[in-house]
N, C-alpha and C. Protein backbone atom coordinates (compact mmCIF):
# COMPACT_ATOMS: atom_id res chain seq x y z
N UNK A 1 138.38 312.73 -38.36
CA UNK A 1 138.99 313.92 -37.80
C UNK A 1 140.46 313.94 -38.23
N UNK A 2 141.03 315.07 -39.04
CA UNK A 2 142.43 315.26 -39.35
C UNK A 2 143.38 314.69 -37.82
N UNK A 3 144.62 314.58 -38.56
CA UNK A 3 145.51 314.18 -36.99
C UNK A 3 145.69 315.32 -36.40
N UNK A 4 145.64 316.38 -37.05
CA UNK A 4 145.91 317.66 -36.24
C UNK A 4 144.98 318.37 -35.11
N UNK A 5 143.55 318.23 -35.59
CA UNK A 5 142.33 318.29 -34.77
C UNK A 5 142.49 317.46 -33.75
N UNK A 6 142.66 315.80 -34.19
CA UNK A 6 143.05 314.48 -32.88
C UNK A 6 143.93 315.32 -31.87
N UNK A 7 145.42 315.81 -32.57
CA UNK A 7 146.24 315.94 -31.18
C UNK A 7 145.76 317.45 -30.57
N UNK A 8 145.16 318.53 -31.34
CA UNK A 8 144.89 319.68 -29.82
C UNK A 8 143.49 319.20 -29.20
N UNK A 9 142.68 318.10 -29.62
CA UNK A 9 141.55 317.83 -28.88
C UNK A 9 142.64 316.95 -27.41
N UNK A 10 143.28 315.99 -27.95
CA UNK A 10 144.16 315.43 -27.18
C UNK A 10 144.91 316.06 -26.14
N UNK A 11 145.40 316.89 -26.59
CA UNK A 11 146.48 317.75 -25.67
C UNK A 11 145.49 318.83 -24.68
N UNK A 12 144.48 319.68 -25.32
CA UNK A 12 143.32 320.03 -23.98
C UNK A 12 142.98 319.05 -23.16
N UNK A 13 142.75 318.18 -23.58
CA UNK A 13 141.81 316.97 -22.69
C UNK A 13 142.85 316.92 -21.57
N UNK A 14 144.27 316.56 -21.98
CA UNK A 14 145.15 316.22 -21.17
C UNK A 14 145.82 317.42 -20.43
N UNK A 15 145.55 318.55 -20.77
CA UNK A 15 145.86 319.74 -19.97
C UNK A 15 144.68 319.93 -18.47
N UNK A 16 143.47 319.53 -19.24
CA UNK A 16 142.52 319.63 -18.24
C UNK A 16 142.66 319.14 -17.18
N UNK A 17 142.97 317.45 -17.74
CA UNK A 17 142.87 316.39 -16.38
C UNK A 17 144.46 316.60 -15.94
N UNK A 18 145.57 317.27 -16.18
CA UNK A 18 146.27 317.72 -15.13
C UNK A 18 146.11 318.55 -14.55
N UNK A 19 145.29 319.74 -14.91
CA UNK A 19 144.74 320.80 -14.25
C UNK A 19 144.12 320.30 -12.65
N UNK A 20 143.45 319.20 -13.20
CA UNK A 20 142.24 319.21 -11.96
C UNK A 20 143.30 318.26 -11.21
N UNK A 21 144.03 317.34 -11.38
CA UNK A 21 144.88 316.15 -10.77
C UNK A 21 145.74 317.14 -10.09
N UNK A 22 146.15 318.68 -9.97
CA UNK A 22 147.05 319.32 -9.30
C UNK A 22 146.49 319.88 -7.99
N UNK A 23 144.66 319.73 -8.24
CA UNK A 23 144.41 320.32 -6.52
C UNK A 23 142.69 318.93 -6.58
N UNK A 24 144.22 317.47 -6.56
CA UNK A 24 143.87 315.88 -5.67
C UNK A 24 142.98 316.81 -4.47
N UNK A 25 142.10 316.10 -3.69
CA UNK A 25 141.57 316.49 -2.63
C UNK A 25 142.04 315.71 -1.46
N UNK A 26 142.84 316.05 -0.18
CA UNK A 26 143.13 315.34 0.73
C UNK A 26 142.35 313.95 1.13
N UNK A 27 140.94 313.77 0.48
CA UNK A 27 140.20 312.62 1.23
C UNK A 27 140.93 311.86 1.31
N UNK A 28 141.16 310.66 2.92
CA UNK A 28 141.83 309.17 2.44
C UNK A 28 143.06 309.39 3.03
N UNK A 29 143.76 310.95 2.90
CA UNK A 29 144.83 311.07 3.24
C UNK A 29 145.48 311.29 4.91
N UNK A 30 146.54 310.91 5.30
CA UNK A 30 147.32 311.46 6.55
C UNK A 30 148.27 311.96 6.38
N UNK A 31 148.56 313.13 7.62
CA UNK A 31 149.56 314.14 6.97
C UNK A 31 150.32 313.83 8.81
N UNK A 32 151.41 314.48 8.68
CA UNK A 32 152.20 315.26 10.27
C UNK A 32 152.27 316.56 10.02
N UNK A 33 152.21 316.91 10.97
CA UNK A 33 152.64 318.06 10.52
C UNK A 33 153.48 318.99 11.37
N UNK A 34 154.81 319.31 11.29
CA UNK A 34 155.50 319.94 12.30
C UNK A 34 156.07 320.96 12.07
N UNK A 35 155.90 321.89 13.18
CA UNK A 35 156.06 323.63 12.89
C UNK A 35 156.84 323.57 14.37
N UNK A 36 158.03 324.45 14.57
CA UNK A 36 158.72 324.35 15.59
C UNK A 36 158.80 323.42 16.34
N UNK A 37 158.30 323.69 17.98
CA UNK A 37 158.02 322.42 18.51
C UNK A 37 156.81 321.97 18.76
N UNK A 38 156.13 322.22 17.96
CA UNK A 38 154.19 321.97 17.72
C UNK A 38 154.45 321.08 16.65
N UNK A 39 153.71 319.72 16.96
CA UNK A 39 153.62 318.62 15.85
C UNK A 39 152.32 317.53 15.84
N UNK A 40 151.28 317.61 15.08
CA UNK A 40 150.46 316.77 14.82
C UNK A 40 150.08 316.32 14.10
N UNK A 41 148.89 315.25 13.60
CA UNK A 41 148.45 314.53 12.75
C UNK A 41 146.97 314.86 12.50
N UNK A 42 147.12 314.75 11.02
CA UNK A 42 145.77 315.02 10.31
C UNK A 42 145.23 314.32 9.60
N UNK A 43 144.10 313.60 9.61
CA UNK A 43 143.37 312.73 9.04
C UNK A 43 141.78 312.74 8.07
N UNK A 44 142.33 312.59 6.72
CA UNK A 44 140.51 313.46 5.97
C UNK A 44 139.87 312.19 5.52
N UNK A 45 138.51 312.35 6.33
CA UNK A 45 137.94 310.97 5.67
C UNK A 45 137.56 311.55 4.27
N UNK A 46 136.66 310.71 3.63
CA UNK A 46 136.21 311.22 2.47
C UNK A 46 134.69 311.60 2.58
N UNK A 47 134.12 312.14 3.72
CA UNK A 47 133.10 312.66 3.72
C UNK A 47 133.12 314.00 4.30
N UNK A 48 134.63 314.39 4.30
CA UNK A 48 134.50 316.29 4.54
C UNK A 48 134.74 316.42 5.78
N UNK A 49 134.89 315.23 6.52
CA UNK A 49 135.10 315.40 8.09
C UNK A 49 136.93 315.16 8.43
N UNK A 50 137.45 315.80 9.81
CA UNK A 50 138.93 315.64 9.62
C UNK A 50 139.27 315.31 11.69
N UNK A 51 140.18 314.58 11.69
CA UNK A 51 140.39 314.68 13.01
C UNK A 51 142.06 315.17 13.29
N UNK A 52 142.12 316.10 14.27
CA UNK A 52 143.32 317.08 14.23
C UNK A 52 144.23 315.95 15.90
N UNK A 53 144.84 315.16 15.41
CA UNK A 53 145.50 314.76 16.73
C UNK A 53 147.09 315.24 17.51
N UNK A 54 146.61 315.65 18.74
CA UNK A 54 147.93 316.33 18.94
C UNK A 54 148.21 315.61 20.71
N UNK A 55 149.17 316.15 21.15
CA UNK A 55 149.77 315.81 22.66
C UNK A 55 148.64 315.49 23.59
N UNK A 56 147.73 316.64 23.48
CA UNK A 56 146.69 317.32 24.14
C UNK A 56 145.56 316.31 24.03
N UNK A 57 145.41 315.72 22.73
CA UNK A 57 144.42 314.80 22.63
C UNK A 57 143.63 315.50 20.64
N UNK A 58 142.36 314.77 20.82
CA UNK A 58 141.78 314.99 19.54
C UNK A 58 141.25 315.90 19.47
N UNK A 59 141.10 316.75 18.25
CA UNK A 59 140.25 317.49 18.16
C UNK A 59 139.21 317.29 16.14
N UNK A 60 138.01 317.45 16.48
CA UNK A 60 137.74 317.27 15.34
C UNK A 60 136.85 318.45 14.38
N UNK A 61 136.62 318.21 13.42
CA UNK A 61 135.72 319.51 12.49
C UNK A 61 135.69 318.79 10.99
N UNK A 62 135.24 320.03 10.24
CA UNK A 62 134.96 319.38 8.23
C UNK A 62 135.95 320.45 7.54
N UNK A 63 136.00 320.04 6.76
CA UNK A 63 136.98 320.76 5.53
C UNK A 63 136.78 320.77 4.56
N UNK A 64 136.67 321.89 3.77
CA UNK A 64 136.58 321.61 2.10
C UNK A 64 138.11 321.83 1.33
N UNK A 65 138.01 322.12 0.48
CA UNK A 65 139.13 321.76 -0.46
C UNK A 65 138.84 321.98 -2.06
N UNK A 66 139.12 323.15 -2.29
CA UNK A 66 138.90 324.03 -3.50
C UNK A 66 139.90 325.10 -4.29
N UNK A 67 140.30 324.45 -5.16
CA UNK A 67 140.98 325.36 -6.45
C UNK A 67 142.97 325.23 -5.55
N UNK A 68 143.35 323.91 -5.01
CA UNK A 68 144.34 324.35 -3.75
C UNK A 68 144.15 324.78 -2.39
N UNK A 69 143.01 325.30 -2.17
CA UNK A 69 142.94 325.57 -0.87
C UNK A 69 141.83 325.05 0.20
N UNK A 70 142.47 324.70 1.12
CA UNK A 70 142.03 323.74 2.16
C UNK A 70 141.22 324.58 3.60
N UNK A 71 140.33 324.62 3.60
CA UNK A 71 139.84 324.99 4.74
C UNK A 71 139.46 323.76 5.77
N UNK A 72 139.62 324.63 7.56
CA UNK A 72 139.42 323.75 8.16
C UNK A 72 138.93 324.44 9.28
N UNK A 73 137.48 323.67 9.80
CA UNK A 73 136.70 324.45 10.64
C UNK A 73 136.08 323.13 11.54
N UNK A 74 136.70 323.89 12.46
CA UNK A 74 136.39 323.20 13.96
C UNK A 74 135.55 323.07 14.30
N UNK A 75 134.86 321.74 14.98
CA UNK A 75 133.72 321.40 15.41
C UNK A 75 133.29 322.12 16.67
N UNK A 76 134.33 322.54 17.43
CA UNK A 76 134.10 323.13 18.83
C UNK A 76 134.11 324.52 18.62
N UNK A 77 134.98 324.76 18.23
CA UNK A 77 134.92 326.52 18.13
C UNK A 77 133.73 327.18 16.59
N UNK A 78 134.04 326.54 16.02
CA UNK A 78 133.50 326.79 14.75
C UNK A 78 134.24 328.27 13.78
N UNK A 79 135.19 327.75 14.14
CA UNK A 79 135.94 329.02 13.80
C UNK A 79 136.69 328.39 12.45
N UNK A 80 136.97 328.98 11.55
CA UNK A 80 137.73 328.19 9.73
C UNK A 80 138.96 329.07 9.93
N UNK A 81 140.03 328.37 9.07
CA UNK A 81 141.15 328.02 9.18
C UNK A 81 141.37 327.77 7.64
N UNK A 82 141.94 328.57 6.75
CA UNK A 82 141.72 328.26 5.17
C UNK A 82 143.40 328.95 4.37
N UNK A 83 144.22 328.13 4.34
CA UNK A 83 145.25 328.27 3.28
C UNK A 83 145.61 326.76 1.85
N UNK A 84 146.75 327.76 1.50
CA UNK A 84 147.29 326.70 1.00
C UNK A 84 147.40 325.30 0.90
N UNK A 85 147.30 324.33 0.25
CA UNK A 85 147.70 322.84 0.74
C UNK A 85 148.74 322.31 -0.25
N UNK A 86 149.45 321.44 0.14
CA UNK A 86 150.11 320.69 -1.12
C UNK A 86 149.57 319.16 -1.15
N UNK A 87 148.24 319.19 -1.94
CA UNK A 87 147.44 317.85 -2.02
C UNK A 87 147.97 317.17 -3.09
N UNK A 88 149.08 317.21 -3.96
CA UNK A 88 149.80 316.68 -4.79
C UNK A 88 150.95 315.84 -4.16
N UNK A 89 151.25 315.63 -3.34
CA UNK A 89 152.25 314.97 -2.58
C UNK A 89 152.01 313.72 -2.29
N UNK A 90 152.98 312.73 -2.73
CA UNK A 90 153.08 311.41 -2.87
C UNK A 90 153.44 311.03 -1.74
N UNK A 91 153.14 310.04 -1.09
CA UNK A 91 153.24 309.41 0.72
C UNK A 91 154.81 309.30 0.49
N UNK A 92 155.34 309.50 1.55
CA UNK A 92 156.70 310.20 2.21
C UNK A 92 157.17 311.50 1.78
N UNK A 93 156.37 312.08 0.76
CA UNK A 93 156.78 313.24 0.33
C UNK A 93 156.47 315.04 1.01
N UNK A 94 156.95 315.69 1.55
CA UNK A 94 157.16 317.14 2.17
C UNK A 94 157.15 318.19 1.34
N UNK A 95 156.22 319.18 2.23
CA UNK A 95 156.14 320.45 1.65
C UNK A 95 156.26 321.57 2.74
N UNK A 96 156.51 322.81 2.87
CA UNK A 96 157.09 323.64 3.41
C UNK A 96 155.99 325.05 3.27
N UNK A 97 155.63 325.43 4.21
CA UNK A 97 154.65 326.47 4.23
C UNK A 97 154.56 327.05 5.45
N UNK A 98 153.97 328.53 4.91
CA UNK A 98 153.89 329.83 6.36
C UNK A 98 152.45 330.08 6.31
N UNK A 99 151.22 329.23 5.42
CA UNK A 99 150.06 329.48 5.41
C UNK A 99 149.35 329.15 6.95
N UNK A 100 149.50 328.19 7.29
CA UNK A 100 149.05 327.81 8.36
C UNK A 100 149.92 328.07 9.57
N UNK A 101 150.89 329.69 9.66
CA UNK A 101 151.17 329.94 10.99
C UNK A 101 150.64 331.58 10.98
N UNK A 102 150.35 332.15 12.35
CA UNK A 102 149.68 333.34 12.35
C UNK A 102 151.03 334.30 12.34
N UNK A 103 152.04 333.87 13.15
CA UNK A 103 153.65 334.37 12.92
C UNK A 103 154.67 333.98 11.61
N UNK A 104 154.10 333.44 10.74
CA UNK A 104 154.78 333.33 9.92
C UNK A 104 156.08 332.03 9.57
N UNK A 105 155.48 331.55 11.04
CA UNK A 105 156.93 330.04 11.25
C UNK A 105 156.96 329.33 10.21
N UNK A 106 157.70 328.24 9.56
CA UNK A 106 157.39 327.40 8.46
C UNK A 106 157.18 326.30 8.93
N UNK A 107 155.64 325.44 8.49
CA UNK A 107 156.05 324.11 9.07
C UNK A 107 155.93 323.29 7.95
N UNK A 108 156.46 321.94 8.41
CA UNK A 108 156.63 321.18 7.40
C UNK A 108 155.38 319.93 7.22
N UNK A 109 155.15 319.91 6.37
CA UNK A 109 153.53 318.98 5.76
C UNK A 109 154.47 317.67 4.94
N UNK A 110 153.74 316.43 5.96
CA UNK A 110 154.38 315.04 5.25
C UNK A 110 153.60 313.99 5.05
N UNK A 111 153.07 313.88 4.35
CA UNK A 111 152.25 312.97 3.85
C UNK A 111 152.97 311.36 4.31
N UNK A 112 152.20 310.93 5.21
CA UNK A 112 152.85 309.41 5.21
C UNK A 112 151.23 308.71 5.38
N UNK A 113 150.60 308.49 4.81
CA UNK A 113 149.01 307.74 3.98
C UNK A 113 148.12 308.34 3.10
């Protein structure tokens, strides 16, 4: 194969697998998450299941996680819950979003596991 064929076979390949490495899937991961004075913790196993812990106590449901966006649907209500995520974020690292408020508040997403 010419070197020229080598490097755009090379350089797709490597466009791809950053493509897909930009929407990581939360499994494995823990987040905080604090929006005014509302602040809890989120936990995704790697079988699609998530537990939402807050003041109040636990609450749990499954989630998928597709193309960036994170849905999350409650075991009790059964009601989904589907924005944005920043699943690229390295443990201690923050992201800033109005996806997940119905008013528009910003809260802040911190990956610490």
């Amino acid at each position: 194969m010419k070197t020229a064929a080598k490097s755009f076979v090379f350089g797709a390949a490597s466009a791809l697998f950053l493509a897909s490495a930009a929407y990581a899937s939360p499994a494995g991961q823990v987040f905080e998450i604090t929006a005014g004075e509302t602040s809890y913790s989120l936990w995704f196993d790697e079988d699609g299941g998530y537990i939402k812990q807050t003041e109040d106590g636990a609450k749990v449901g499954a989630y998928t996680f597709e193309d960036g966006e994170l849905c999350l649907t409650s075991a009790e209500t059964e009601e989904a819950r589907c924005g944005e995520w920043p699943a690229d974020l390295a443990v201690n690292e923050s992201a800033v979003s109005t996806d997940w408020s119905d008013d528009g508040l910003e809260a802040t997403i911190l990956r610490v596991e």
